[in-house]
C-alpha atoms as a PDB file:
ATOM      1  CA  UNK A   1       0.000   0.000   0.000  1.00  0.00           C
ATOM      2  CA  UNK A   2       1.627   3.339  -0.940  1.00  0.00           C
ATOM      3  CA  UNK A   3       2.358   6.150   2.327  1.00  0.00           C
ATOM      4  CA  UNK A   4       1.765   8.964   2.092  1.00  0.00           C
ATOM      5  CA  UNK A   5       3.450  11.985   4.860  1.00  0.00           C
ATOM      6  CA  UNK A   6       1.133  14.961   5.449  1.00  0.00           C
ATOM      7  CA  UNK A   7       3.214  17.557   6.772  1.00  0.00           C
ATOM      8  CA  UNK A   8       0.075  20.241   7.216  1.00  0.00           C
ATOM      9  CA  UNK A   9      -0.460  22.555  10.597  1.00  0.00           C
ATOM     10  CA  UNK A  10      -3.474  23.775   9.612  1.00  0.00           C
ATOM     11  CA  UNK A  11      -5.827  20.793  11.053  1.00  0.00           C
ATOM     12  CA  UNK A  12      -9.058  21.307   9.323  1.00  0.00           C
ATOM     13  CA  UNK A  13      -6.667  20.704   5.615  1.00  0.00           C
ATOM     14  CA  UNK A  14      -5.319  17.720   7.573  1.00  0.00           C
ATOM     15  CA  UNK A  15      -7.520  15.787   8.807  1.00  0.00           C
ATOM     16  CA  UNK A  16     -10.192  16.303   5.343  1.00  0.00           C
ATOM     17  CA  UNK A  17      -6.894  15.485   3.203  1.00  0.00           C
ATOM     18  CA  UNK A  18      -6.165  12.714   5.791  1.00  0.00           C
ATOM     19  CA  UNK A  19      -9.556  11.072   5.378  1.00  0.00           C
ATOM     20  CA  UNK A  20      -9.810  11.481   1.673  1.00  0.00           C
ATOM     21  CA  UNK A  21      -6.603   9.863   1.489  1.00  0.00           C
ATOM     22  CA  UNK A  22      -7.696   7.165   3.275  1.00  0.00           C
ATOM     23  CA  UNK A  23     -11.059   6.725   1.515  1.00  0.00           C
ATOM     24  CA  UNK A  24      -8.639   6.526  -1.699  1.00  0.00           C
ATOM     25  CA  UNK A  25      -6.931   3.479  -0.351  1.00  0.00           C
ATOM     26  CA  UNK A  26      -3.810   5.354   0.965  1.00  0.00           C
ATOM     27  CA  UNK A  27      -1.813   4.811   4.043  1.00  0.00           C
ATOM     28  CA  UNK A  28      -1.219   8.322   5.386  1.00  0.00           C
ATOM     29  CA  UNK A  29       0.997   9.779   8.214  1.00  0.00           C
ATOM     30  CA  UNK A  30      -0.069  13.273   9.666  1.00  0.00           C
ATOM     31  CA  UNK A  31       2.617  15.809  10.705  1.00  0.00           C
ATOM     32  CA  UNK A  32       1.989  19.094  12.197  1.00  0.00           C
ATOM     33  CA  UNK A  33       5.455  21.068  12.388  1.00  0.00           C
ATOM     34  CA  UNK A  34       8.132  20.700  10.423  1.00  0.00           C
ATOM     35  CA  UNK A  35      10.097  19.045  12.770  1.00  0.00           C
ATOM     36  CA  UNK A  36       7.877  16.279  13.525  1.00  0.00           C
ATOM     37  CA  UNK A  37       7.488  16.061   9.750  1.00  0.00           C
ATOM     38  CA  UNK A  38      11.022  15.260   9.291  1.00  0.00           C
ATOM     39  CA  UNK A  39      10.780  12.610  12.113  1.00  0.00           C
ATOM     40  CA  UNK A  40       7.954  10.849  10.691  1.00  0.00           C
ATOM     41  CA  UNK A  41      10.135  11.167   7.116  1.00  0.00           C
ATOM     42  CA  UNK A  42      13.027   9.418   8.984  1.00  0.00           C
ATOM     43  CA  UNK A  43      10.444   6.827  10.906  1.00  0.00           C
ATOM     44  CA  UNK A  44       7.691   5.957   8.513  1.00  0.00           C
ATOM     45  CA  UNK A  45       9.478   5.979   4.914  1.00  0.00           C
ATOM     46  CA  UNK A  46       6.741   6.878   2.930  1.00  0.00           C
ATOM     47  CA  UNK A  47       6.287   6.651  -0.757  1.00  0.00           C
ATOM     48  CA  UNK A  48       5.046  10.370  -1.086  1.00  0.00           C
ATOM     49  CA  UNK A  49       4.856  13.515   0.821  1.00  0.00           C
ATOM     50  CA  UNK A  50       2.537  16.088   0.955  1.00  0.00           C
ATOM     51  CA  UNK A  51       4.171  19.579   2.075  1.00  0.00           C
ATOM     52  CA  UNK A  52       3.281  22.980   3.363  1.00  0.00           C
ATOM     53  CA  UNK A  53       4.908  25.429   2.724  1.00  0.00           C
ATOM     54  CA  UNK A  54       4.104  27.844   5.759  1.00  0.00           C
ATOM     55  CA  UNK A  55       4.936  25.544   8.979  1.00  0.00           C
ATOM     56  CA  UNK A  56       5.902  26.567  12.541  1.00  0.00           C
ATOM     57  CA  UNK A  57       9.678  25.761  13.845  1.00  0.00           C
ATOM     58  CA  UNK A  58      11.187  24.353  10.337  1.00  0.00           C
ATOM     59  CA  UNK A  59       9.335  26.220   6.972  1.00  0.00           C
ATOM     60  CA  UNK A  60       8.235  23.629   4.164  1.00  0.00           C
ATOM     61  CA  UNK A  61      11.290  24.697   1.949  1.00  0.00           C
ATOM     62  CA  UNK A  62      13.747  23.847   4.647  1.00  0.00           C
ATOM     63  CA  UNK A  63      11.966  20.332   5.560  1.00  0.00           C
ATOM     64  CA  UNK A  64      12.688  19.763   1.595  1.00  0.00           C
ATOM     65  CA  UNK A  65      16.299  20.960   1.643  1.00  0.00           C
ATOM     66  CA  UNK A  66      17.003  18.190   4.389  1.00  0.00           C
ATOM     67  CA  UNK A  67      15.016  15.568   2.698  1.00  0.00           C
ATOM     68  CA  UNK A  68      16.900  16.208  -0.533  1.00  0.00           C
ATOM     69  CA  UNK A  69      20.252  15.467   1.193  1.00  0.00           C
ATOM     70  CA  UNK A  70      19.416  11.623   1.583  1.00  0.00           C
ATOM     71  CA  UNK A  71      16.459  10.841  -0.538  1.00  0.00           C
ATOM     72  CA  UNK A  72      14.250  11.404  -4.172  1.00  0.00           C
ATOM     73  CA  UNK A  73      11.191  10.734  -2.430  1.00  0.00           C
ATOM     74  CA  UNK A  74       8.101  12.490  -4.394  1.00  0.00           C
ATOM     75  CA  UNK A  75       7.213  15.634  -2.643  1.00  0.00           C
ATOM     76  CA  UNK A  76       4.209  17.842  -3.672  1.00  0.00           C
ATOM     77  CA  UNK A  77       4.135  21.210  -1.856  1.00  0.00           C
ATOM     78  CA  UNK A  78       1.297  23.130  -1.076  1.00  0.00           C
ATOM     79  CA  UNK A  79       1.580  26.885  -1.474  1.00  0.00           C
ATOM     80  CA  UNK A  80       0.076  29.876  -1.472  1.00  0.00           C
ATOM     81  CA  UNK A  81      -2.498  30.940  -4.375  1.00  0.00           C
ATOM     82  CA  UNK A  82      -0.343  33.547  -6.824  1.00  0.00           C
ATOM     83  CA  UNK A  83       3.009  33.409  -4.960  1.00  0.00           C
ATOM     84  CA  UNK A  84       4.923  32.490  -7.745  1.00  0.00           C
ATOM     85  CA  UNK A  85       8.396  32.704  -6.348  1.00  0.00           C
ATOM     86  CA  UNK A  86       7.054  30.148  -3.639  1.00  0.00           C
ATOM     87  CA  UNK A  87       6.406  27.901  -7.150  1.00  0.00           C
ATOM     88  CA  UNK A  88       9.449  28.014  -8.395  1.00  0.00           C
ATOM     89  CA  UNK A  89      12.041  28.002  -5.405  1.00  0.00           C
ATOM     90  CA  UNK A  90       9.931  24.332  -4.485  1.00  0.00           C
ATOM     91  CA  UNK A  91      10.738  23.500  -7.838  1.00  0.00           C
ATOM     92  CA  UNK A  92      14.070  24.301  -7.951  1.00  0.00           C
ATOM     93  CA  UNK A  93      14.491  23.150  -4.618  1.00  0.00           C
ATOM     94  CA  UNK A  94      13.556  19.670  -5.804  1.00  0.00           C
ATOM     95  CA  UNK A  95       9.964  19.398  -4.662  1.00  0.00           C
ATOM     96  CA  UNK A  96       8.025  17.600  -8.275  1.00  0.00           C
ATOM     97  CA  UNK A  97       5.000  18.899  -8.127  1.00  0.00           C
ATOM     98  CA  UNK A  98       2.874  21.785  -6.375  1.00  0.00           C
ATOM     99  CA  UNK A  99      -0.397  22.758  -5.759  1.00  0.00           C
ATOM    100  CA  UNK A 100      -1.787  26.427  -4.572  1.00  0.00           C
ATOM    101  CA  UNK A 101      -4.306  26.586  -1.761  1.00  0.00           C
ATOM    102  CA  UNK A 102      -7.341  26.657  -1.784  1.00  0.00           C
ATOM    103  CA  UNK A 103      -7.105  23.358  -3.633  1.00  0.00           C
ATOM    104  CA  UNK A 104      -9.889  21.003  -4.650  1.00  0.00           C
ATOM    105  CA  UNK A 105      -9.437  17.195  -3.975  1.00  0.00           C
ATOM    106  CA  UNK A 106     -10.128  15.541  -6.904  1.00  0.00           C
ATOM    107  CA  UNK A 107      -6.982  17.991  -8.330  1.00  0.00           C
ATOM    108  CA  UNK A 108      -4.705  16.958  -5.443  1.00  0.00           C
ATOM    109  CA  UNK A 109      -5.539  13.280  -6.128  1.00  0.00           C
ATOM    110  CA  UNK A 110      -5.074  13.882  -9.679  1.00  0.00           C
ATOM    111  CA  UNK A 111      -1.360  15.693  -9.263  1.00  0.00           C
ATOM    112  CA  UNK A 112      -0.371  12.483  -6.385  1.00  0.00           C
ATOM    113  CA  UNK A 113      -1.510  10.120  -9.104  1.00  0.00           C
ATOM    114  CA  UNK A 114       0.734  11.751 -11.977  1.00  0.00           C
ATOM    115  CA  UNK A 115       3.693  12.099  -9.383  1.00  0.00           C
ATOM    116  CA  UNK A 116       3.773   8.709  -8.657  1.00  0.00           C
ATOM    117  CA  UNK A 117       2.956   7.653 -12.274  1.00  0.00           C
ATOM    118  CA  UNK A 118       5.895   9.402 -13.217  1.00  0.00           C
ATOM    119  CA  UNK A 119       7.838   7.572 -10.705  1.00  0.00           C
ATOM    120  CA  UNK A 120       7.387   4.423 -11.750  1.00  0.00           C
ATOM    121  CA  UNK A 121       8.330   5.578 -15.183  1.00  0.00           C
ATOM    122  CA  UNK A 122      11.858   6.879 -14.403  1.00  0.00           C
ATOM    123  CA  UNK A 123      12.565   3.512 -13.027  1.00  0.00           C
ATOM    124  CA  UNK A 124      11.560   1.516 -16.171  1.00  0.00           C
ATOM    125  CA  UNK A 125      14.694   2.148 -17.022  1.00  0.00           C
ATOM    126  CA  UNK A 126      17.962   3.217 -14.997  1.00  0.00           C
ATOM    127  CA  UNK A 127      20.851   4.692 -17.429  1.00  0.00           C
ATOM    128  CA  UNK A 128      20.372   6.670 -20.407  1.00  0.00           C
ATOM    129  CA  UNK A 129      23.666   7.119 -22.597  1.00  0.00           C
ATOM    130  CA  UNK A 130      23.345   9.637 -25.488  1.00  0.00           C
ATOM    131  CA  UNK A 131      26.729  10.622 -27.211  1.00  0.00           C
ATOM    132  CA  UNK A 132      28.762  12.164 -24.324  1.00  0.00           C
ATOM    133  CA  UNK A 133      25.884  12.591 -21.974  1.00  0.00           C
ATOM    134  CA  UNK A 134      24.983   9.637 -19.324  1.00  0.00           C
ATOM    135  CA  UNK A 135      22.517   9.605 -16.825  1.00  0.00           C
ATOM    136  CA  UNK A 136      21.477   7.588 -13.984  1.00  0.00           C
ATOM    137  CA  UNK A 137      18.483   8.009 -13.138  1.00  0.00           C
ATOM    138  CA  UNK A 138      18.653   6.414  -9.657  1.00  0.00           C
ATOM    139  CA  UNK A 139      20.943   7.952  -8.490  1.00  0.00           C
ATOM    140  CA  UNK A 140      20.193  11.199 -10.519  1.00  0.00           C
ATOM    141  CA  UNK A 141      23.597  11.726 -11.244  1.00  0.00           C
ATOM    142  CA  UNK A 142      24.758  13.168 -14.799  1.00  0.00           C
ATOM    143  CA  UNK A 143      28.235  12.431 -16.229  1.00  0.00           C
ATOM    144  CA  UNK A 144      29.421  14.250 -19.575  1.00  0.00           C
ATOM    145  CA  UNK A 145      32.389  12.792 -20.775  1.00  0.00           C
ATOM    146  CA  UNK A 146      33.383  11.350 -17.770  1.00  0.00           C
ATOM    147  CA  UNK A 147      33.055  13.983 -15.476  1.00  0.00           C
ATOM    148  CA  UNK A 148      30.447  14.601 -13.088  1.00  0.00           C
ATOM    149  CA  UNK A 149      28.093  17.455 -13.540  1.00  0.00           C
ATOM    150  CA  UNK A 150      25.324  18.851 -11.070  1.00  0.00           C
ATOM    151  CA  UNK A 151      21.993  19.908 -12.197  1.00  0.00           C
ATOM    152  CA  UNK A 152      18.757  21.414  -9.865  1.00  0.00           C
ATOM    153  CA  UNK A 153      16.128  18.919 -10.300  1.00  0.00           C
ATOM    154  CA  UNK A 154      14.205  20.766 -12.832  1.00  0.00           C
ATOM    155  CA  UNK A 155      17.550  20.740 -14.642  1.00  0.00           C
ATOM    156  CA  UNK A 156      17.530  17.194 -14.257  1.00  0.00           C
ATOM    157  CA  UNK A 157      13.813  16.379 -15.360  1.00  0.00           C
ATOM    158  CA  UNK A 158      14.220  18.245 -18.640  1.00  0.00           C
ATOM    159  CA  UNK A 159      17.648  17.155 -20.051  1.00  0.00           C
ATOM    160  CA  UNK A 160      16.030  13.078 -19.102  1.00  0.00           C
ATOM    161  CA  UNK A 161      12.761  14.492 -21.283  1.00  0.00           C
ATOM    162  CA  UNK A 162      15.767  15.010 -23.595  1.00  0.00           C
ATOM    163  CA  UNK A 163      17.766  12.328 -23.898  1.00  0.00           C
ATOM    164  CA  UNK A 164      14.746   9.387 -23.667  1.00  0.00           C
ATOM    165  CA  UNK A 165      13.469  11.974 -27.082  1.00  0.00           C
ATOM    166  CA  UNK A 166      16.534  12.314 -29.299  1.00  0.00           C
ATOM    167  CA  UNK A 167      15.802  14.078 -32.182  1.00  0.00           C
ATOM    168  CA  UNK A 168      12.210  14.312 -31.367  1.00  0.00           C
ATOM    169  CA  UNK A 169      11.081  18.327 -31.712  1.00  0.00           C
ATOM    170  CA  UNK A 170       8.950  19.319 -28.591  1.00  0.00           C
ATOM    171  CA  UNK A 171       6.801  22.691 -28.081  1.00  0.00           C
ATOM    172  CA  UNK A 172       7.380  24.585 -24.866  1.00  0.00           C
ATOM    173  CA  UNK A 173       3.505  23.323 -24.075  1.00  0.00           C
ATOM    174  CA  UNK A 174       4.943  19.659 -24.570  1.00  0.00           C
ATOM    175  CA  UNK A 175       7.516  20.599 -22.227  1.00  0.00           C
ATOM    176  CA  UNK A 176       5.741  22.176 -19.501  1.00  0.00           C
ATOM    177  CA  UNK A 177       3.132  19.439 -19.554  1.00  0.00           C
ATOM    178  CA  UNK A 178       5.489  16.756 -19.203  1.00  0.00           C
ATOM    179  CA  UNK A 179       7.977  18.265 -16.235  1.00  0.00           C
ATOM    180  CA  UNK A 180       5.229  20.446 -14.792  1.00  0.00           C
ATOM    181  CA  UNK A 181       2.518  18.600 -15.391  1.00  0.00           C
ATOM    182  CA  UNK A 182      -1.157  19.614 -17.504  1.00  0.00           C
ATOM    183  CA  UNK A 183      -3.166  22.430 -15.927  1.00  0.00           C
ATOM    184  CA  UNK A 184      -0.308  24.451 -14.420  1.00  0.00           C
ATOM    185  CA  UNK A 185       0.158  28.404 -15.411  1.00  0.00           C
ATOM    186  CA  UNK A 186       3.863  27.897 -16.043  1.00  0.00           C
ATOM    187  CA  UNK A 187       5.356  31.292 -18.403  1.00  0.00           C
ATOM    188  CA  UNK A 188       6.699  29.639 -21.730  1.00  0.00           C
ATOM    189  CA  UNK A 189       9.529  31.874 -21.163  1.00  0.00           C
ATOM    190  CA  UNK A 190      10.647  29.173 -17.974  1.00  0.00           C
ATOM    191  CA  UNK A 191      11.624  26.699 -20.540  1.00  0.00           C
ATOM    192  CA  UNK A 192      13.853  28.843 -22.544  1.00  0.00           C
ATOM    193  CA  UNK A 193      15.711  29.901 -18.714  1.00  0.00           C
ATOM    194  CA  UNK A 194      16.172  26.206 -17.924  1.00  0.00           C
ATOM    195  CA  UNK A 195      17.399  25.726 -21.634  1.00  0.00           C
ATOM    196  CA  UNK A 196      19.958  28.221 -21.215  1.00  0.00           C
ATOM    197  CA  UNK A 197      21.324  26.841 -17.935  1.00  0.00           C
ATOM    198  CA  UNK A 198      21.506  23.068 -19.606  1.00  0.00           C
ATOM    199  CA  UNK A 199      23.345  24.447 -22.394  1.00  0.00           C
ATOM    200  CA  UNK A 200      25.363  26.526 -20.431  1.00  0.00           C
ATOM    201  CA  UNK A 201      26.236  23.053 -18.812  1.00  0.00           C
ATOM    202  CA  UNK A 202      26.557  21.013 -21.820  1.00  0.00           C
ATOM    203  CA  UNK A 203      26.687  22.731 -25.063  1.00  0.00           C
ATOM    204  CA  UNK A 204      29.253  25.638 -24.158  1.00  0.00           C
ATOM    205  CA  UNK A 205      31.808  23.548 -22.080  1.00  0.00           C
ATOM    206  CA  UNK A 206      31.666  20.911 -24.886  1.00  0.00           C
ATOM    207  CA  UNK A 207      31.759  23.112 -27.718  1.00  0.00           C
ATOM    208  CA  UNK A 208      29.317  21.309 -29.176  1.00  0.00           C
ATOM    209  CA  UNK A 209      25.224  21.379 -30.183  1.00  0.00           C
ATOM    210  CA  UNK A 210      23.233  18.869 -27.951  1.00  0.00           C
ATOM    211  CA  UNK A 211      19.999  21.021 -27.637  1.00  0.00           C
ATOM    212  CA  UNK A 212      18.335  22.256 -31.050  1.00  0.00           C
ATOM    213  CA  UNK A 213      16.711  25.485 -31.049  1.00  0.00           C
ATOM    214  CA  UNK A 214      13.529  24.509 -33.804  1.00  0.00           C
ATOM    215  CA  UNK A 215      12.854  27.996 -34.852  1.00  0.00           C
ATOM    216  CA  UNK A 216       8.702  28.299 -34.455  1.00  0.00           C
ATOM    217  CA  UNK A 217       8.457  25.166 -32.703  1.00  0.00           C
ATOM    218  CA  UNK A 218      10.680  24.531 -29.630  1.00  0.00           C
ATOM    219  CA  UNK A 219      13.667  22.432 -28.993  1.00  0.00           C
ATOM    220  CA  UNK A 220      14.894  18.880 -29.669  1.00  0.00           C
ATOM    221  CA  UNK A 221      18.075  16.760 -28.668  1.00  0.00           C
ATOM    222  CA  UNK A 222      20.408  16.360 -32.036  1.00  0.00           C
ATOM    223  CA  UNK A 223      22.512  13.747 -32.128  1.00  0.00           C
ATOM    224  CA  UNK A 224      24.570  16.348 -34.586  1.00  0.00           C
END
């Protein structure tokens, strides 16, 4: 049965979330700071966590800093409706999903269901090698020839939509959709930033073309 870690202080979100959860087949854990959340992490190994963003004596990105240091365990944060920069430091801070509040639950259920869809995906299959570029997915790690290069996790998510599509052109929309998931407001304009930092990774240091601006279109992975 899959776990899932609610780290929520507000307890009316909790306990309905908790419940629904439940009704959905779900074992859940409930946390209510974000220093019991991190014990129950540590304790209960769950499959999933659910994360605030606004908790008392650790904050939600913090919780997901320390997380990050040991494990790749799915986290979806909750945030605040409009606060953008909330969005994106989660995202960059390796959360894989998010979700503003207010939130409906059929759309929660529908994000935990993608998350962990997407999950089982990346571990279909472990190493992708493409030219200089190989990638364990794993471990998450990224070696260009040879050498070991660091990426954010958003970094990471697009260059493996990348490599398991060589030569395959893809639209910002096809982009956003599959790192961000359908239904989110992300700016087009985000793609072409995280673009910019993979070549700035890959292409530059390498001298070499690995992601194909498709003028009209989007990008693509060349193997030329």
């Amino acid at each position: 049965m899959t776990k899932i870690l609610i780290i929520e202080d507000d307890e009316g979100i909790s306990d309905f979330v908790n419940l629904e959860l439940q009704h959905e087949g779900y074992e859940t854990v409930v946390a209510k700071t974000g220093r019991e959340g991190l014990e129950k992490f540590e304790s209960e190994n769950p499959d999933l966590i659910l994360l605030d963003v606004m908790l008392p004596e650790i904050n939600g990105f913090e919780v997901l800093r320390r997380i990050r240091k040991t494990s790749n365990v799915p986290v979806i944060l909750e945030t605040a409706r409009g606060e953008t920069i909330d969005r994106i430091n989660g995202l960059n801070s390796g959360a894989d999903d998010y979700i503003p509040k207010p939130f409906d639950i059929e759309e929660l259920l529908a994000r935990i269901n993608a998350v962990l869809r997407r999950v089982t995906a990346d571990h279909s299959q472990v190493r992708i090698k493409f030219r200089d570029i190989e990638m364990n997915i794993d471990s998450m790690t990224v070696t260009v020839k040879g050498e070991p290069l660091s990426f954010s996790k958003t970094e990471f998510m697009m260059l493996k939509l990348f490599l398991e599509n060589p030569e395959k052109v893809m639209s910002r929309d096809d982009i956003i959709d599959a790192i961000w998931g359908k239904g989110h407001f992300i700016d087009i304009n985000t793609v072409d930033v995280y673009v910019g930092y993979l070549r700035s990774k890959i292409d530059q240091p390498l001298k070499a073309e690995y992601i194909k601006t498709v003028r009209g279109t989007g990008y693509k992975m060349t193997n030329s």
